[in-house]
N, C-alpha and C. Protein backbone atom coordinates (compact mmCIF):
# COMPACT_ATOMS: atom_id res chain seq x y z
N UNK A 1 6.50 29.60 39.57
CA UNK A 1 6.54 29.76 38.14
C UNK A 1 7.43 28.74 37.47
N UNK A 2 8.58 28.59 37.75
CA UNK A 2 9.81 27.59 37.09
C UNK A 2 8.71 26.22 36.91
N UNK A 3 7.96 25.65 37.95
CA UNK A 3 6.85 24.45 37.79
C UNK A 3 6.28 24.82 36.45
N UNK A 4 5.49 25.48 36.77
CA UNK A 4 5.21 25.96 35.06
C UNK A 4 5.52 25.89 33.78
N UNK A 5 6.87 26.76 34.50
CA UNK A 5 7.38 26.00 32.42
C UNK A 5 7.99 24.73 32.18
N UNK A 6 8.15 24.24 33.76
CA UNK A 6 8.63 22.50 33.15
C UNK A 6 7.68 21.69 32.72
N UNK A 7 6.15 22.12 33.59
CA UNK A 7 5.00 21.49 32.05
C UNK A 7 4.89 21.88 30.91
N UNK A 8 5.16 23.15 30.99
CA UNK A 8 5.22 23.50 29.49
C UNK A 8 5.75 23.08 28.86
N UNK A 9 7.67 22.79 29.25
CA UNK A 9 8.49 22.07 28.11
C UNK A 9 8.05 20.76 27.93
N UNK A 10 7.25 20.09 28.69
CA UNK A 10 7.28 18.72 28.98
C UNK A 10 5.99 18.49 28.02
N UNK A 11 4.94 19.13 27.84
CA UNK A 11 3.92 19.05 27.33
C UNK A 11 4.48 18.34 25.44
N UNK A 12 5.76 19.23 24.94
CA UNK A 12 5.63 19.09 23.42
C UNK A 12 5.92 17.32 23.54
N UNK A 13 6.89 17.20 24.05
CA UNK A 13 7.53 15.81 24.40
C UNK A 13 6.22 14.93 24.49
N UNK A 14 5.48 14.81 25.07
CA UNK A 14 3.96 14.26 25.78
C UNK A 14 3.44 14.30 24.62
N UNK A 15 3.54 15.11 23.90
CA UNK A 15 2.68 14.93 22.76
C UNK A 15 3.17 13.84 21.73
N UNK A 16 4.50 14.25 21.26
CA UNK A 16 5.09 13.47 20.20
C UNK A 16 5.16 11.78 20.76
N UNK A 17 5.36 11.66 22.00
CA UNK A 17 5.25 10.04 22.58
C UNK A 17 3.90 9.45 22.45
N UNK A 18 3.05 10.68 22.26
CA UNK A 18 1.73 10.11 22.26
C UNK A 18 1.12 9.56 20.91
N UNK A 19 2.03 10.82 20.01
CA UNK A 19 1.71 10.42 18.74
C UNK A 19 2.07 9.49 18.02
N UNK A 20 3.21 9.21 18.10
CA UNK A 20 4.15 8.29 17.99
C UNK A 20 3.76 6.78 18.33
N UNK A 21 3.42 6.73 19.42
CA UNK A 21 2.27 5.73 19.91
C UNK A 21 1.13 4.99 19.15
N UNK A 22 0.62 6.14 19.24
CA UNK A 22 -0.83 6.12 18.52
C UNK A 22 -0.19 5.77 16.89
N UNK A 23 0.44 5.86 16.46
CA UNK A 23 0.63 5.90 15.19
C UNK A 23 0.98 3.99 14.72
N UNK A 24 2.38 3.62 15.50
CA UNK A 24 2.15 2.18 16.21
C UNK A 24 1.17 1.56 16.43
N UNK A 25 0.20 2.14 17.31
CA UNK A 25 -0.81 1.59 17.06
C UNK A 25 -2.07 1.26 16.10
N UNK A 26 -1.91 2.15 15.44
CA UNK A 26 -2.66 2.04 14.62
C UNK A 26 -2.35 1.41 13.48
N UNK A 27 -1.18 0.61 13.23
CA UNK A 27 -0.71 -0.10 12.26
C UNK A 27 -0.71 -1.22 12.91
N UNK A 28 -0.50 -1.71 14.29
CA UNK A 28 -1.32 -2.89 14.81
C UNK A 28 -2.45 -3.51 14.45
N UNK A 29 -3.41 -2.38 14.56
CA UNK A 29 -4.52 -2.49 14.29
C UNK A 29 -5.70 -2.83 13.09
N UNK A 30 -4.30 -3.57 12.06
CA UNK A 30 -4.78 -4.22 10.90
C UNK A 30 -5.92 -4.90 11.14
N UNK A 31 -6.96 -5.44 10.33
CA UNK A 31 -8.09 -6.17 10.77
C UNK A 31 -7.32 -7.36 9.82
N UNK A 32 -7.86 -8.72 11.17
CA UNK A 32 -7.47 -9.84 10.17
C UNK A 32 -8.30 -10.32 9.28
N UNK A 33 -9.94 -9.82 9.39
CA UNK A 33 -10.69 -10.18 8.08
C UNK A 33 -11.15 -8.35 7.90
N UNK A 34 -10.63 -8.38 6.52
CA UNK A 34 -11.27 -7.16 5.54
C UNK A 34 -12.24 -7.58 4.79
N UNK A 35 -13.28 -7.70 4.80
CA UNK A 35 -14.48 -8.20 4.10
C UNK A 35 -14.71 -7.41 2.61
N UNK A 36 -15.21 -8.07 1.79
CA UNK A 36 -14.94 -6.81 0.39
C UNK A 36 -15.82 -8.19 -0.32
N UNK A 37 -16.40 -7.49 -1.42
CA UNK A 37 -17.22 -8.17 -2.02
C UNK A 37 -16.18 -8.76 -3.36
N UNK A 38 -16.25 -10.16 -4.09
CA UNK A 38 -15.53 -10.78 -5.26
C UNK A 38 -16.59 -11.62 -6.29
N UNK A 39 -16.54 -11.01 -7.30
CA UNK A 39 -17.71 -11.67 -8.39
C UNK A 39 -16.92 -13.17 -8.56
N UNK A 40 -17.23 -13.89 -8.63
CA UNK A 40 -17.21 -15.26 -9.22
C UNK A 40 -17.23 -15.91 -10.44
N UNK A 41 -16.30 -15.97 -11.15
CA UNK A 41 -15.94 -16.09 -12.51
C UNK A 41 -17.12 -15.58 -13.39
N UNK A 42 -17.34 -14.45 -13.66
CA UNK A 42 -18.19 -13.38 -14.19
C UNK A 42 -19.57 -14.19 -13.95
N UNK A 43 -19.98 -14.99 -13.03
CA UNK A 43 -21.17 -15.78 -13.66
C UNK A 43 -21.95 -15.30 -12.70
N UNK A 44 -22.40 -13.89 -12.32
CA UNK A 44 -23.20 -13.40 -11.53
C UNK A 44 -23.48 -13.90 -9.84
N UNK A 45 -22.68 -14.74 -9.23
CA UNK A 45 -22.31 -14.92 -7.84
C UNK A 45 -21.53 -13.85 -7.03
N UNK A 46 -21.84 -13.44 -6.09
CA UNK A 46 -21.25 -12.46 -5.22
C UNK A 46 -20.92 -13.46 -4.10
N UNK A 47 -19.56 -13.39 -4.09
CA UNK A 47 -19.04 -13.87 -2.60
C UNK A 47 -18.04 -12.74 -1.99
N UNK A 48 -18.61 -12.79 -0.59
CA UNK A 48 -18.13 -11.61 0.45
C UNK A 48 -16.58 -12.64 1.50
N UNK A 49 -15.44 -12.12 0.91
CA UNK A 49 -14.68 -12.89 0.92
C UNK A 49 -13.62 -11.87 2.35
N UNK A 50 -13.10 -12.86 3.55
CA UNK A 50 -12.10 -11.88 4.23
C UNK A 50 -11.07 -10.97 3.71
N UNK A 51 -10.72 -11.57 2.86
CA UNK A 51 -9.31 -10.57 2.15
C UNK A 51 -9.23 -10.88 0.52
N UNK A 52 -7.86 -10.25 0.02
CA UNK A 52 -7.88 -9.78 -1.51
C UNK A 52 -8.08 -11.17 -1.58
N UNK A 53 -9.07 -11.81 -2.64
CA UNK A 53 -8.58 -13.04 -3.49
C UNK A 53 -7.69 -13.11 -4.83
N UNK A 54 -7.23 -14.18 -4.31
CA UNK A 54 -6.24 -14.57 -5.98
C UNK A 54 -7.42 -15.85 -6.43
N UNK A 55 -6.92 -15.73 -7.75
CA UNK A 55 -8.23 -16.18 -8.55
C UNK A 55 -6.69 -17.38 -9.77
N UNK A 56 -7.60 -18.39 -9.75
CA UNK A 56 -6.80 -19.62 -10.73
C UNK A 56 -7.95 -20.46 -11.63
N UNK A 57 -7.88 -20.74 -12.34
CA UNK A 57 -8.57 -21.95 -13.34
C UNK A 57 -7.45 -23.63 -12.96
N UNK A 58 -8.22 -24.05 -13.33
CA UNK A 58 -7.53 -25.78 -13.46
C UNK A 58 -9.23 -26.51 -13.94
N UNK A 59 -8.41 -28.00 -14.12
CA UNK A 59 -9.16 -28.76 -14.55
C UNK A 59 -9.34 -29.75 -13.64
N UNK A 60 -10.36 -30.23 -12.72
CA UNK A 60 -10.79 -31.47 -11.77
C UNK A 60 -11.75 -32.12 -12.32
N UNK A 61 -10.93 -33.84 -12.16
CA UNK A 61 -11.75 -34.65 -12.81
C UNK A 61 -13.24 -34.54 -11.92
N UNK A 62 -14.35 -34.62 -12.49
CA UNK A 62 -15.70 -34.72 -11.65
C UNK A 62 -16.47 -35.92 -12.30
N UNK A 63 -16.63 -37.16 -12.29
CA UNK A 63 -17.09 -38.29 -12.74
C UNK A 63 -15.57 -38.65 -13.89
N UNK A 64 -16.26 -39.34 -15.24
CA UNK A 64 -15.50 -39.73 -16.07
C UNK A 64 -15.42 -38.38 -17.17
N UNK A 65 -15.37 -37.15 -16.12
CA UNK A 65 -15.15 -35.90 -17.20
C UNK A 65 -13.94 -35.08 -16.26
N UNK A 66 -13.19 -34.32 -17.11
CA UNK A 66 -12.14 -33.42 -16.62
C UNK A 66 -12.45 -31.75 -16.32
N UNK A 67 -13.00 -31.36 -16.13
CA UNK A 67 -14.07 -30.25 -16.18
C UNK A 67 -13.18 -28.89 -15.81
N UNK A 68 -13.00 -27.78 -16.53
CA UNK A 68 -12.47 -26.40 -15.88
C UNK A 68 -13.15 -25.54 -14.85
N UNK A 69 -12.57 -25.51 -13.90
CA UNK A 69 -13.28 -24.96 -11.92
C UNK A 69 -12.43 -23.28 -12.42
N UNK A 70 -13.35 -22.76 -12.22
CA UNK A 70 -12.71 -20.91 -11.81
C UNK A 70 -12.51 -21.36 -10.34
N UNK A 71 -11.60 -20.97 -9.74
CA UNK A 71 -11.70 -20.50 -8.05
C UNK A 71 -10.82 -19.22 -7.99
N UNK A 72 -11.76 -18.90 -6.57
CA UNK A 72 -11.38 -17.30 -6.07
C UNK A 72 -11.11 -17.98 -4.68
N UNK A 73 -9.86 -17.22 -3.83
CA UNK A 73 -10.40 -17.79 -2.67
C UNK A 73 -8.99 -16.82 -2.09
N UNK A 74 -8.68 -16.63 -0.55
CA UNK A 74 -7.41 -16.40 0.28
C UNK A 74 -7.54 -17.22 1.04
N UNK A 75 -6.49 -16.48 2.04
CA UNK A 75 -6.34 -16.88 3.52
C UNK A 75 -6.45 -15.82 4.57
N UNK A 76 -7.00 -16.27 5.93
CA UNK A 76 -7.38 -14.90 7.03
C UNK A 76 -7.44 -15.61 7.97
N UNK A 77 -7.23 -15.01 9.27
CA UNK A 77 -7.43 -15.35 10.57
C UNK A 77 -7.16 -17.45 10.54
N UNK A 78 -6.06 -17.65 9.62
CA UNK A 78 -5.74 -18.87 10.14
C UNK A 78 -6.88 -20.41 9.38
N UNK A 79 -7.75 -19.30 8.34
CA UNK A 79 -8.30 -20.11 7.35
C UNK A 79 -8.21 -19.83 6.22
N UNK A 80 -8.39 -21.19 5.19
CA UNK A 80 -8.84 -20.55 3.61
C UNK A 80 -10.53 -20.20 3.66
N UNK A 81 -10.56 -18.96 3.03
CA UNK A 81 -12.14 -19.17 2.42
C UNK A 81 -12.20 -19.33 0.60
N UNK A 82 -12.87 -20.02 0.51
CA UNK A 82 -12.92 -20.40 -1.53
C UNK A 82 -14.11 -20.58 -2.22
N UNK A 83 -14.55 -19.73 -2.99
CA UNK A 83 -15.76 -20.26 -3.80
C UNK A 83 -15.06 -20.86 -5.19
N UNK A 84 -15.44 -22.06 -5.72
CA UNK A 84 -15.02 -22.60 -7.11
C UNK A 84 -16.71 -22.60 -7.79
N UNK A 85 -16.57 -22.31 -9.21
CA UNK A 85 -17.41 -22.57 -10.28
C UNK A 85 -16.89 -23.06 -11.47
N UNK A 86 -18.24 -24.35 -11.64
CA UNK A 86 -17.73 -24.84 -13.19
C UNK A 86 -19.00 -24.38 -13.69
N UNK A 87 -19.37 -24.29 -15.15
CA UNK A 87 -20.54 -24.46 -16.09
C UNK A 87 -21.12 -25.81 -16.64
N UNK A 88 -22.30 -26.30 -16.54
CA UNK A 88 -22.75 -27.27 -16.81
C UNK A 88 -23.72 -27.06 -17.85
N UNK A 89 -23.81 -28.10 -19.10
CA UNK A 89 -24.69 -27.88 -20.38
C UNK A 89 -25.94 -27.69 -19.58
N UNK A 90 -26.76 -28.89 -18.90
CA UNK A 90 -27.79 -29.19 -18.63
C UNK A 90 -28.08 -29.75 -16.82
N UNK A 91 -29.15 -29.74 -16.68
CA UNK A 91 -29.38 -30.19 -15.64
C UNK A 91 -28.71 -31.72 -15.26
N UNK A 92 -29.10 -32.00 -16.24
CA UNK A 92 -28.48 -34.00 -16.10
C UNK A 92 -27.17 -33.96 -15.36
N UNK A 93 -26.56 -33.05 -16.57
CA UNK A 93 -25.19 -33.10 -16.63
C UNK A 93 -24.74 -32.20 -15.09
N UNK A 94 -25.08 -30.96 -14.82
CA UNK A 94 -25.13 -30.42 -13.27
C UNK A 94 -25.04 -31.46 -12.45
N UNK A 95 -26.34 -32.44 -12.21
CA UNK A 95 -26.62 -33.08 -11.12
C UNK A 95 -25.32 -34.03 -11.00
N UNK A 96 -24.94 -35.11 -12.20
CA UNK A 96 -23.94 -35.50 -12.41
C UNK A 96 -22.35 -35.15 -11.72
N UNK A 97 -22.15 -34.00 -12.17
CA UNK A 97 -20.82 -33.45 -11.83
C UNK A 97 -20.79 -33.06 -10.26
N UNK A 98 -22.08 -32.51 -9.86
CA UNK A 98 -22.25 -32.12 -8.34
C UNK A 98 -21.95 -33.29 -7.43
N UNK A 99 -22.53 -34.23 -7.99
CA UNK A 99 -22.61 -35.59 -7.08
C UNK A 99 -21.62 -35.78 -7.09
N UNK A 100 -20.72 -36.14 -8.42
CA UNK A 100 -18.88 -36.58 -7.97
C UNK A 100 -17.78 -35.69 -7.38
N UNK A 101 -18.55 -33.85 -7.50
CA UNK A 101 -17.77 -33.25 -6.78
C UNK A 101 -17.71 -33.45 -5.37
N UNK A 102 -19.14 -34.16 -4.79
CA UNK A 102 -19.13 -34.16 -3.38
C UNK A 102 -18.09 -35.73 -3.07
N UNK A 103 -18.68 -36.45 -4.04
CA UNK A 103 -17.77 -37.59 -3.75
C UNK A 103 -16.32 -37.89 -3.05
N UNK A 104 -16.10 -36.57 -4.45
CA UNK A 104 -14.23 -36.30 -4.22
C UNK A 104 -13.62 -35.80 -3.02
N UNK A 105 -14.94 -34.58 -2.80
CA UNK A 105 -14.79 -34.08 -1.43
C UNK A 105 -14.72 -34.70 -0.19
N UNK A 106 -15.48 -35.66 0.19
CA UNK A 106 -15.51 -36.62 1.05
C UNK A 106 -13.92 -37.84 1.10
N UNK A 107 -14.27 -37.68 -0.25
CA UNK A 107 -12.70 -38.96 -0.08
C UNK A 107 -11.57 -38.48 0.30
N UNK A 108 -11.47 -36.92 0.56
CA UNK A 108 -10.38 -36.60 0.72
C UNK A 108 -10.47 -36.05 2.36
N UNK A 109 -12.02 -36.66 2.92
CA UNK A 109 -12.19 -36.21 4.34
C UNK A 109 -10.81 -37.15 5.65
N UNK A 110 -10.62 -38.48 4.97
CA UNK A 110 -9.88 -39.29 5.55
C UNK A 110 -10.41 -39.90 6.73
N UNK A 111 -10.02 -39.60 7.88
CA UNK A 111 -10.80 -40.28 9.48
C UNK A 111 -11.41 -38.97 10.06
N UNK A 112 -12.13 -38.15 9.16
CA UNK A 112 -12.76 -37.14 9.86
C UNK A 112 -14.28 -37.80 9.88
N UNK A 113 -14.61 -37.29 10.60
CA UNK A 113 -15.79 -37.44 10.81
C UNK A 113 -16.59 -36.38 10.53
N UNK A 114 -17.64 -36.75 9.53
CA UNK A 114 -18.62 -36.17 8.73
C UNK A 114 -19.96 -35.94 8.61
N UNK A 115 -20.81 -34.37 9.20
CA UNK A 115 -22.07 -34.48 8.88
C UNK A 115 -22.24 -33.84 8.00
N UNK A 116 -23.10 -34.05 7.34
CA UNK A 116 -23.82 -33.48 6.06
C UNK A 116 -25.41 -33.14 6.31
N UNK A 117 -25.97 -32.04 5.74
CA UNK A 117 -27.44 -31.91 5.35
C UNK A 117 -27.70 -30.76 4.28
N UNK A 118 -29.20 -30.55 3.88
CA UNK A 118 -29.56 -30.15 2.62
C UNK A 118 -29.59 -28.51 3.24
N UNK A 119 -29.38 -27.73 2.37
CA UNK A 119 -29.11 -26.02 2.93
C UNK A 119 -29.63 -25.57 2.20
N UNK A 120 -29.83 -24.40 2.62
CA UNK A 120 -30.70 -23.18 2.02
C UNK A 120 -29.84 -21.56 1.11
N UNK A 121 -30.03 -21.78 -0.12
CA UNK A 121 -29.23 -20.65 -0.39
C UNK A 121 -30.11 -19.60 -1.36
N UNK A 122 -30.23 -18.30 -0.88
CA UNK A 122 -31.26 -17.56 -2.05
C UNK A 122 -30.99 -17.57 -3.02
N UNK A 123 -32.22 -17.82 -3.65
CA UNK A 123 -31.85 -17.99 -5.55
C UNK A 123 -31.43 -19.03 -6.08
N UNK A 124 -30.70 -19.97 -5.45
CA UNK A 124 -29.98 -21.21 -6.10
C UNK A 124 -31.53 -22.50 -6.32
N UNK A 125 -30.50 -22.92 -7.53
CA UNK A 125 -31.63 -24.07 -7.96
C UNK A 125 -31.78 -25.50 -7.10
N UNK A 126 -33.07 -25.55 -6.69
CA UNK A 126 -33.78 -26.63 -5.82
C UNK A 126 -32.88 -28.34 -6.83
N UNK A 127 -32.57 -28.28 -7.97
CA UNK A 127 -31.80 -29.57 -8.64
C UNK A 127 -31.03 -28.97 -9.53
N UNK A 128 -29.83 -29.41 -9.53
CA UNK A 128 -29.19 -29.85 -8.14
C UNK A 128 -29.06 -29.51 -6.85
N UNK A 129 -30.27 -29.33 -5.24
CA UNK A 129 -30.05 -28.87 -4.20
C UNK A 129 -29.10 -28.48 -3.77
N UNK A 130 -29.24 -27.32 -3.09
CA UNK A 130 -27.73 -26.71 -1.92
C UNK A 130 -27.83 -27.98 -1.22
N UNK A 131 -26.51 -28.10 -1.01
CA UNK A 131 -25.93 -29.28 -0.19
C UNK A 131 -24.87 -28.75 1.39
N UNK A 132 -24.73 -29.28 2.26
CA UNK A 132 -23.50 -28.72 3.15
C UNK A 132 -22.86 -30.06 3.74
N UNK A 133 -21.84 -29.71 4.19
CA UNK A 133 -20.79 -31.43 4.57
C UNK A 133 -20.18 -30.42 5.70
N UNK A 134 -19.97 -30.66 6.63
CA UNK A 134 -18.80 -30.37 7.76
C UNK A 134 -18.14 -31.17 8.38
N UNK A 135 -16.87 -31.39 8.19
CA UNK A 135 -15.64 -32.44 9.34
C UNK A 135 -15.33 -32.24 10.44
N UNK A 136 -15.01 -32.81 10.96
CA UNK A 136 -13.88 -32.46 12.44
C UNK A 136 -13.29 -34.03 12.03
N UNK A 137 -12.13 -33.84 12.55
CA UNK A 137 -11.39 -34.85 13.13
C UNK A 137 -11.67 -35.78 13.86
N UNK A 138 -11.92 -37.20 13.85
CA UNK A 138 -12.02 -37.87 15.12
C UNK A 138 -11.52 -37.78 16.39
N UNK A 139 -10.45 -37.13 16.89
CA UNK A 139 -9.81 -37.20 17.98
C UNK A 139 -10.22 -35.77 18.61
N UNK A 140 -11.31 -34.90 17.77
CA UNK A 140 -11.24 -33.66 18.02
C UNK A 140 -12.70 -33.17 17.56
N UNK A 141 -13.26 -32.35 18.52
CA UNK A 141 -14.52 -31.87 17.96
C UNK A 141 -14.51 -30.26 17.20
N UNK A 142 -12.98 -29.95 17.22
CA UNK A 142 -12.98 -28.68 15.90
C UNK A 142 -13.39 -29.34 14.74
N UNK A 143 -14.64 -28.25 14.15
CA UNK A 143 -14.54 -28.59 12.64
C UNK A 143 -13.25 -27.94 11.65
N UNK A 144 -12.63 -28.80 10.51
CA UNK A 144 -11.62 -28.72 9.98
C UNK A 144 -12.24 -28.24 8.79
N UNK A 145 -13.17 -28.23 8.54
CA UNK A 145 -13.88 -28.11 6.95
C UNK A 145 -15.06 -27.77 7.11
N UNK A 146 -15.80 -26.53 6.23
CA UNK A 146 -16.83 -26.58 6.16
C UNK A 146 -17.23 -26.16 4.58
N UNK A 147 -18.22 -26.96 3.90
CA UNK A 147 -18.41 -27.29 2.12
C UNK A 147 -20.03 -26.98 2.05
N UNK A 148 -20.24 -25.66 1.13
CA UNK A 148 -21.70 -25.87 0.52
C UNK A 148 -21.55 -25.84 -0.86
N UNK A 149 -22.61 -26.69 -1.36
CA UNK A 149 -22.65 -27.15 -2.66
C UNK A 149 -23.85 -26.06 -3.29
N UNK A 150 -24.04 -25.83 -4.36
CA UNK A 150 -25.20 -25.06 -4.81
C UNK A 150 -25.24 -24.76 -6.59
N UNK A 151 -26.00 -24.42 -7.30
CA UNK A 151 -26.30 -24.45 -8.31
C UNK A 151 -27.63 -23.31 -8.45
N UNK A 152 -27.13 -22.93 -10.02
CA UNK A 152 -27.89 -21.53 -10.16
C UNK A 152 -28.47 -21.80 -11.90
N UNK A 153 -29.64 -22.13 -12.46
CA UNK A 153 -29.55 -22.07 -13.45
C UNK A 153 -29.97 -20.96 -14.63
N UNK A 154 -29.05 -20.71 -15.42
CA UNK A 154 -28.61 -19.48 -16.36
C UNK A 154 -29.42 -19.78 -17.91
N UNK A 155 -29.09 -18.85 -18.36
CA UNK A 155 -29.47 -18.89 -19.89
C UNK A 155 -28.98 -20.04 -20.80
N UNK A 156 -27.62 -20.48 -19.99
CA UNK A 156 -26.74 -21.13 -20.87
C UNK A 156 -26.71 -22.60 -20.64
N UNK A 157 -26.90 -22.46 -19.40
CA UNK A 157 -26.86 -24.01 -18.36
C UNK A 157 -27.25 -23.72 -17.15
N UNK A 158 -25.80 -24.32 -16.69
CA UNK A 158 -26.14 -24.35 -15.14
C UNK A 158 -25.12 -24.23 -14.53
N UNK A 159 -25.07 -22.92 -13.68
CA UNK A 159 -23.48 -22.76 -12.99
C UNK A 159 -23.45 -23.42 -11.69
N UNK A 160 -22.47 -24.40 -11.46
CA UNK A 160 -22.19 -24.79 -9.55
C UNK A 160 -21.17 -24.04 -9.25
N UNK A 161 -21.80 -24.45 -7.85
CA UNK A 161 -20.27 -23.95 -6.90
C UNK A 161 -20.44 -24.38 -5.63
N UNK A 162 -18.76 -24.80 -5.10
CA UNK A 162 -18.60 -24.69 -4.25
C UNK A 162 -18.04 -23.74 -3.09
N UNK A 163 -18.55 -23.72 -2.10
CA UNK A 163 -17.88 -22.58 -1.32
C UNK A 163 -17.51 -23.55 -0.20
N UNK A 164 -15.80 -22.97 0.44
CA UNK A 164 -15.25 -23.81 1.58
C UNK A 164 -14.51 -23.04 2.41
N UNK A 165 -14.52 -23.35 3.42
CA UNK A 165 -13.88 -23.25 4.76
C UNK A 165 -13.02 -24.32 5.19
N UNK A 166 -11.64 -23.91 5.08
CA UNK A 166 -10.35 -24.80 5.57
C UNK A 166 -10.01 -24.47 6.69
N UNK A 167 -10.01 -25.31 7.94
CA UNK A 167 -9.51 -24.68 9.14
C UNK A 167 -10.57 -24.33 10.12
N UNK A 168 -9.63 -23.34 11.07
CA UNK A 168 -10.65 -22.89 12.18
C UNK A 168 -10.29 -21.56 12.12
N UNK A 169 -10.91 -20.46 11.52
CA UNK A 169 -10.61 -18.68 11.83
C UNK A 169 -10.72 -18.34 13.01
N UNK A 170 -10.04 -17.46 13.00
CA UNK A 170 -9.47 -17.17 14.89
C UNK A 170 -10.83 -16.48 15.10
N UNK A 171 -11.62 -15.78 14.35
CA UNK A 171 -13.15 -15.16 14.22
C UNK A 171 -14.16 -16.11 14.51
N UNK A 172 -14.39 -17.06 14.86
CA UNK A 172 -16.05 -18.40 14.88
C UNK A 172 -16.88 -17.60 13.69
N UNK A 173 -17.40 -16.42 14.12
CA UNK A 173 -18.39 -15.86 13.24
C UNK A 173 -18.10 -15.56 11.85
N UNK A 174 -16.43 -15.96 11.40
CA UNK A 174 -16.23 -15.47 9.92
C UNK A 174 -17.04 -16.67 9.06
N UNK A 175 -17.06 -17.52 9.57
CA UNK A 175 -17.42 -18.70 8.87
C UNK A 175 -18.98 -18.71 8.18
N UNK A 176 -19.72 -17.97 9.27
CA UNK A 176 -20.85 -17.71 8.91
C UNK A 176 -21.19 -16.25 8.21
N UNK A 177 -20.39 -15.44 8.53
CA UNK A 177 -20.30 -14.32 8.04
C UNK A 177 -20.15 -14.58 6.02
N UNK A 178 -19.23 -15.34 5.78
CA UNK A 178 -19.00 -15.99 4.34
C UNK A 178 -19.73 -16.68 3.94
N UNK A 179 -20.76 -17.92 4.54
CA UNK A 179 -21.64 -18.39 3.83
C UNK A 179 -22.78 -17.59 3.63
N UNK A 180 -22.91 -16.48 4.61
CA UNK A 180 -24.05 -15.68 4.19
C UNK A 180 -24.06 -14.57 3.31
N UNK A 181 -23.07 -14.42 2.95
CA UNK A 181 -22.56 -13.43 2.57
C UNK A 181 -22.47 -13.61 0.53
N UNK A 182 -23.05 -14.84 0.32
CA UNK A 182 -22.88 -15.74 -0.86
C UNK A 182 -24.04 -15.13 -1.63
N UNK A 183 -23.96 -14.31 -2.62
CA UNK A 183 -25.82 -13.58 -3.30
C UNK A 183 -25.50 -13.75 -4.94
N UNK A 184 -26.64 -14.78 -4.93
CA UNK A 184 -26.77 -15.28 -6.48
C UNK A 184 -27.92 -13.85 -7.10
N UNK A 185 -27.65 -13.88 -8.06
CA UNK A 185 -28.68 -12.16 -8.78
C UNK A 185 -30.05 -13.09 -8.73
């Protein structure tokens, strides 16, 4: 009998270590991408972003114009993810600004090495085409960057955007998880 009740006493103990445990653990167990859906400067873009975004305006020159970019974007698993949108009067003017946004983008690739091709995004407008660019480093076959270009045209004009990937997410699949995750109405 005395065996007995030393499991017994031993049992409450067993429990609280367990709980206690478990409780630790489960605050470990943060996820490093929380996926959650973020509208895109009200202009009807849904981007499915890893974590909370903080959201800024500024002005980037795009040709011989200074143009205001909404961006939404964080950081997760050791990358940025970012969608930016500007508004464009017209198509002209879209195609225009797209082209020097990629420009800029590239010039700031440095000795990476760069492929590019034409992408597919639902709903977005065929001119100015979805565009994509990806880097790696020369000395290195991680990609450091990954850029799609795209355009949606509205009542008003024509909204672009870019969406980017800085880095390498400790996830491979977040990367794709976010460009797909991109739904024009």
């Amino acid at each position: 009998m005395s065996g007995v009740r030393r499991v017994n006493r031993c049992r409450p103990v067993v429990r609280s270590v367990a709980f206690a445990v478990a409780m630790m653990a489960s605050g470990a167990c943060t996820p490093t991408f929380n996926w959650r859906d973020v509208r895109i400067a009200d202009k009807g873009l849904v981007a499915l972003l890893p974590c909370k975004a903080d959201h800024a305006k500024r002005a980037v020159p795009l040709g011989s114009e200074s143009v205001e970019v909404d961006m939404s974007g964080c950081e997760a698993g050791g990358a940025t993810f970012a969608v930016a949108h500007a508004g464009a009067a017209d198509a002209v003017q879209a195609d225009a600004w797209l082209r020097a946004w990629q420009r800029a983008s590239r010039a700031q690739m440095g000795d990476s090495a760069v492929s590019e091709a034409a992408a597919a995004v639902p709903r977005a407008s065929m001119s100015p085409a979805p565009w994509k660019l990806e880097s790696r480093r020369v000395s290195d076959t991680t990609v450091q960057t990954h850029i799609l270009w795209f355009s949606q045209r509205t009542a008003t004009g024509v909204s672009l955007y870019q969406a980017t990937v800085l880095g390498n997410p400790s996830a491979p699949e977040a990367v794709t998880t976010f460009f797909e995750g991109l739904r024009l109405p």
